[in-house]
Protein backbone atom coordinates (compact mmCIF):
# COMPACT_ATOMS: atom_id res chain seq x y z
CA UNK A 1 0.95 9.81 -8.05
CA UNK A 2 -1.33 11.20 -4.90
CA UNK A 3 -1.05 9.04 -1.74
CA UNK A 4 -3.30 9.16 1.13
CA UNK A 5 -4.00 7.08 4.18
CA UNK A 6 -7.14 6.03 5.05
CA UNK A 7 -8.96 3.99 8.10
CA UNK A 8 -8.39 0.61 7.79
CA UNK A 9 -10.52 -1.55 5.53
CA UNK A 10 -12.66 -4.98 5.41
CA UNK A 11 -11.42 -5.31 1.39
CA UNK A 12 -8.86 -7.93 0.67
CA UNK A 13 -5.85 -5.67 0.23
CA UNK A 14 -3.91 -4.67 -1.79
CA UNK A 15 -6.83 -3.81 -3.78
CA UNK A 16 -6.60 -2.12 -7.38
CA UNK A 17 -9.29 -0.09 -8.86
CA UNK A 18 -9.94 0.19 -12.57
CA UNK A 19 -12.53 3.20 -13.02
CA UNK A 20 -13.23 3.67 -16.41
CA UNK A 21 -16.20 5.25 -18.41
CA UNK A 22 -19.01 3.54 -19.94
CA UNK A 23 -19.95 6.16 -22.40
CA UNK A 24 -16.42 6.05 -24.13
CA UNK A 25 -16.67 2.29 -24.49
CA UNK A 26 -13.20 1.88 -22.20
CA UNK A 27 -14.76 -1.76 -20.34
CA UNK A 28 -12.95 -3.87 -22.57
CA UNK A 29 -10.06 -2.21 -22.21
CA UNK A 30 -10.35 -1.94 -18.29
CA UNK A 31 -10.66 -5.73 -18.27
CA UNK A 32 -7.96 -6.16 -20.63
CA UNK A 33 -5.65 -4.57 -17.58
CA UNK A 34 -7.52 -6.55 -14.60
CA UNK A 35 -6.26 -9.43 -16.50
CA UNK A 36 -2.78 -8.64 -16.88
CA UNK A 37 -2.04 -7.66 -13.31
CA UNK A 38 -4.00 -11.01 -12.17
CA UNK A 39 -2.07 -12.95 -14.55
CA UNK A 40 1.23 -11.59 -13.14
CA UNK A 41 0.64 -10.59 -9.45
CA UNK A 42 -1.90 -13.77 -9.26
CA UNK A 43 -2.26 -14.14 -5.40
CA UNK A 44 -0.13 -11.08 -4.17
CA UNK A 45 -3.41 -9.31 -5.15
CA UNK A 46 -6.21 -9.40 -3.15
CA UNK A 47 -8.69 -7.87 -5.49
CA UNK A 48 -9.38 -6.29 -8.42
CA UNK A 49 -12.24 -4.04 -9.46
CA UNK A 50 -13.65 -2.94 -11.92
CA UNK A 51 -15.72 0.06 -11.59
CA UNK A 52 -18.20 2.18 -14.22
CA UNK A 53 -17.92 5.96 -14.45
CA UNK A 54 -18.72 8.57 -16.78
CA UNK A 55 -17.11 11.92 -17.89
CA UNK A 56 -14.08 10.17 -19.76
CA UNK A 57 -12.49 8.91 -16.50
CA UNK A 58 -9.64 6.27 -16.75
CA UNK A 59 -8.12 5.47 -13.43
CA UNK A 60 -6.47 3.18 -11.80
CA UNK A 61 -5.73 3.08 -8.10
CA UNK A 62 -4.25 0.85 -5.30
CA UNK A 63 -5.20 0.30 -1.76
CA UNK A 64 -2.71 -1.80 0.41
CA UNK A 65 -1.80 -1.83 4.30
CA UNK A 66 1.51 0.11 5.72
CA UNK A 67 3.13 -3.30 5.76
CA UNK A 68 5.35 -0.96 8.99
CA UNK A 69 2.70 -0.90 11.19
CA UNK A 70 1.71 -4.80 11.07
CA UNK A 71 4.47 -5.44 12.99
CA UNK A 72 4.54 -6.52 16.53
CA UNK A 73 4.66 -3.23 19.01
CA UNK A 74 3.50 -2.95 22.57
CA UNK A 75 -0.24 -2.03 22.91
CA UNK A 76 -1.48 0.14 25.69
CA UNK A 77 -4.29 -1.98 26.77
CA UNK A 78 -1.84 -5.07 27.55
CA UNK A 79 -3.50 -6.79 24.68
CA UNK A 80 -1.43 -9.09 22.13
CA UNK A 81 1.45 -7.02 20.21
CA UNK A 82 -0.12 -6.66 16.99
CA UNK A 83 -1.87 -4.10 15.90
CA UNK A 84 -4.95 -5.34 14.59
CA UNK A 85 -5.72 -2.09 12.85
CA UNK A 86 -3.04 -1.31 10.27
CA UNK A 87 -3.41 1.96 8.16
CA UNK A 88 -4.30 1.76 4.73
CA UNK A 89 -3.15 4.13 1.94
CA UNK A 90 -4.50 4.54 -1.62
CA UNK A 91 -2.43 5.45 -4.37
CA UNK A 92 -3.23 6.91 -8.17
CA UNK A 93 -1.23 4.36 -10.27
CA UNK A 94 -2.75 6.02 -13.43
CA UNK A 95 -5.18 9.03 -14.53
CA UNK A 96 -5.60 8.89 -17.95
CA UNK A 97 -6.50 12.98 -17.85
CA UNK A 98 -2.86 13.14 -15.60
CA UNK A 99 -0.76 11.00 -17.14
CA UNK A 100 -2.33 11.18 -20.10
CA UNK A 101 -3.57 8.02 -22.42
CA UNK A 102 -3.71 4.93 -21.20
CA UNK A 103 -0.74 2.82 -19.62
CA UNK A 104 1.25 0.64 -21.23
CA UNK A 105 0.83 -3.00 -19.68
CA UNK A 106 4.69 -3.04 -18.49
CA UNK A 107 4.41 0.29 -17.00
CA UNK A 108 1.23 -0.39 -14.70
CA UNK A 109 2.45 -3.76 -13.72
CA UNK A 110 6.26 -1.74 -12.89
CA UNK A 111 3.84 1.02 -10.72
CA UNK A 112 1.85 -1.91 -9.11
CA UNK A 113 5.23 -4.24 -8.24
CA UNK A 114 6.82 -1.08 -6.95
CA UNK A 115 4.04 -0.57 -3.99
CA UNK A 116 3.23 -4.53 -3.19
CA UNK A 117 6.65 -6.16 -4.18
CA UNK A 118 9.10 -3.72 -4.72
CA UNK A 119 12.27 -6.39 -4.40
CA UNK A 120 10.42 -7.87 -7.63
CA UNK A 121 11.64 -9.16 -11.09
CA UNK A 122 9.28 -8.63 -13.50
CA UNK A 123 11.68 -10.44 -16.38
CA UNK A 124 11.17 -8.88 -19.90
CA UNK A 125 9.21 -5.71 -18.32
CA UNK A 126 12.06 -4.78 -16.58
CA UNK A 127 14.65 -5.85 -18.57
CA UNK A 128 15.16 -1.49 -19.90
CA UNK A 129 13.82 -0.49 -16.73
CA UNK A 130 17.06 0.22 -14.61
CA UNK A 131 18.70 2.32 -17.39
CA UNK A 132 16.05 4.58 -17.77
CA UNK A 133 15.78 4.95 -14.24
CA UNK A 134 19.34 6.74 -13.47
CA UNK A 135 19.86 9.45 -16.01
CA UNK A 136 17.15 12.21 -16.12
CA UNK A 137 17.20 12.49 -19.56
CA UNK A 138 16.64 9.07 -20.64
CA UNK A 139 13.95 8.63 -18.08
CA UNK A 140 12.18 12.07 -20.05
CA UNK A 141 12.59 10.25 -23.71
CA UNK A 142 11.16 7.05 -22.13
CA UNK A 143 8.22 9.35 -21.02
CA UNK A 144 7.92 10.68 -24.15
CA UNK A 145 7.79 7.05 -26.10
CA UNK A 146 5.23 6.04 -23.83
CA UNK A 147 2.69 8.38 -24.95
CA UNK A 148 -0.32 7.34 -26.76
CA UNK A 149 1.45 6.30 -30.55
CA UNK A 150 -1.90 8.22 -32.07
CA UNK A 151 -0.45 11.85 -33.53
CA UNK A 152 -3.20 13.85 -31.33
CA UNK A 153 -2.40 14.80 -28.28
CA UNK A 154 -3.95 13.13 -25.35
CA UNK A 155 -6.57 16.12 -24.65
CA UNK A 156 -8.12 16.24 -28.12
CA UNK A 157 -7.73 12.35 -28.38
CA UNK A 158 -10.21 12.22 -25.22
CA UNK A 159 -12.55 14.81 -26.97
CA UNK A 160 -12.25 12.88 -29.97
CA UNK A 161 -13.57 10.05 -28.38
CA UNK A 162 -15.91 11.08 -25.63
CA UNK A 163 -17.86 13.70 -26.91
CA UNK A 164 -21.04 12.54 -24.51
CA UNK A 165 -18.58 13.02 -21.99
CA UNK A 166 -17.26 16.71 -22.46
């Protein structure tokens, strides 16, 4: 997962971004997982987008504030201790060409709780989670299992799908 900062921003953070491809049909699907994570994170969000790409793209990203550097901290102009201009990083949750497939539900919302509440029980989602967390080689076979369940693998699935695309 690639993590940048960027200049802060205007949006209602944190932000997720659901870029998905028209021309493979993926919309549905996008909004399928915009309405999951508002369901669960409801107001800890403070947006979610949806927005159309081509070229078999599936990705979904977070923006959210360094929650460090809203704190109060002398400023050199004598101003008020806050820093009105906190630093905001973006993070790939999920690239379908990366990762690839699509997420699970429980496995985005587990990659979205861990940046904007990571002290957070997510009940059912998490009740395997901490086991295949500690040994490396359950948290491999969980990778594998979460694979897409079709038997082609994820690069000729996306040809499969998206010719228009290639």
């Amino acid at each position: 997962m690639a993590e940048t900062a960027c200049p802060a921003s205007t949006l209602p953070l944190p932000r997720i971004t659901i870029r998905f491809c028209t021309q493979c049909k993926w919309m549905l699907r996008a909004a399928y997982f915009a309405q999951e994570l508002l369901s669960t994170f409801s107001t800890s969000l403070g947006e979610v987008a949806l927005q159309p790409a081509t070229g078999g793209v599936f990705v979904v990203e977070i923006h959210y504030a360094d929650s460090s550097v809203q704190v109060a901290s002398p400023s050199a102009s004598g101003a008020s201790g806050t820093d009105n201009n906190p630093t905001t990083h973006r993070r790939v949750l999920w690239d379908r060409k990366i990762d690839g497939g699509f997420p699970e539900t429980k496995e985005l919302k587990r990659r979205v709780r861990d940046v904007i509440e990571p002290g957070r029980n997510l009940g059912h989602v998490d009740r395997d989670y901490p086991r295949q967390r500690q040994p490396d080689k359950e948290e491999s076979k969980a990778d594998n299992i979460s694979q897409p369940s079709d038997s082609q693998p994820p690069s000729q699935k996306g040809q499969k799908e998206c010719e228009d695309c290639q």
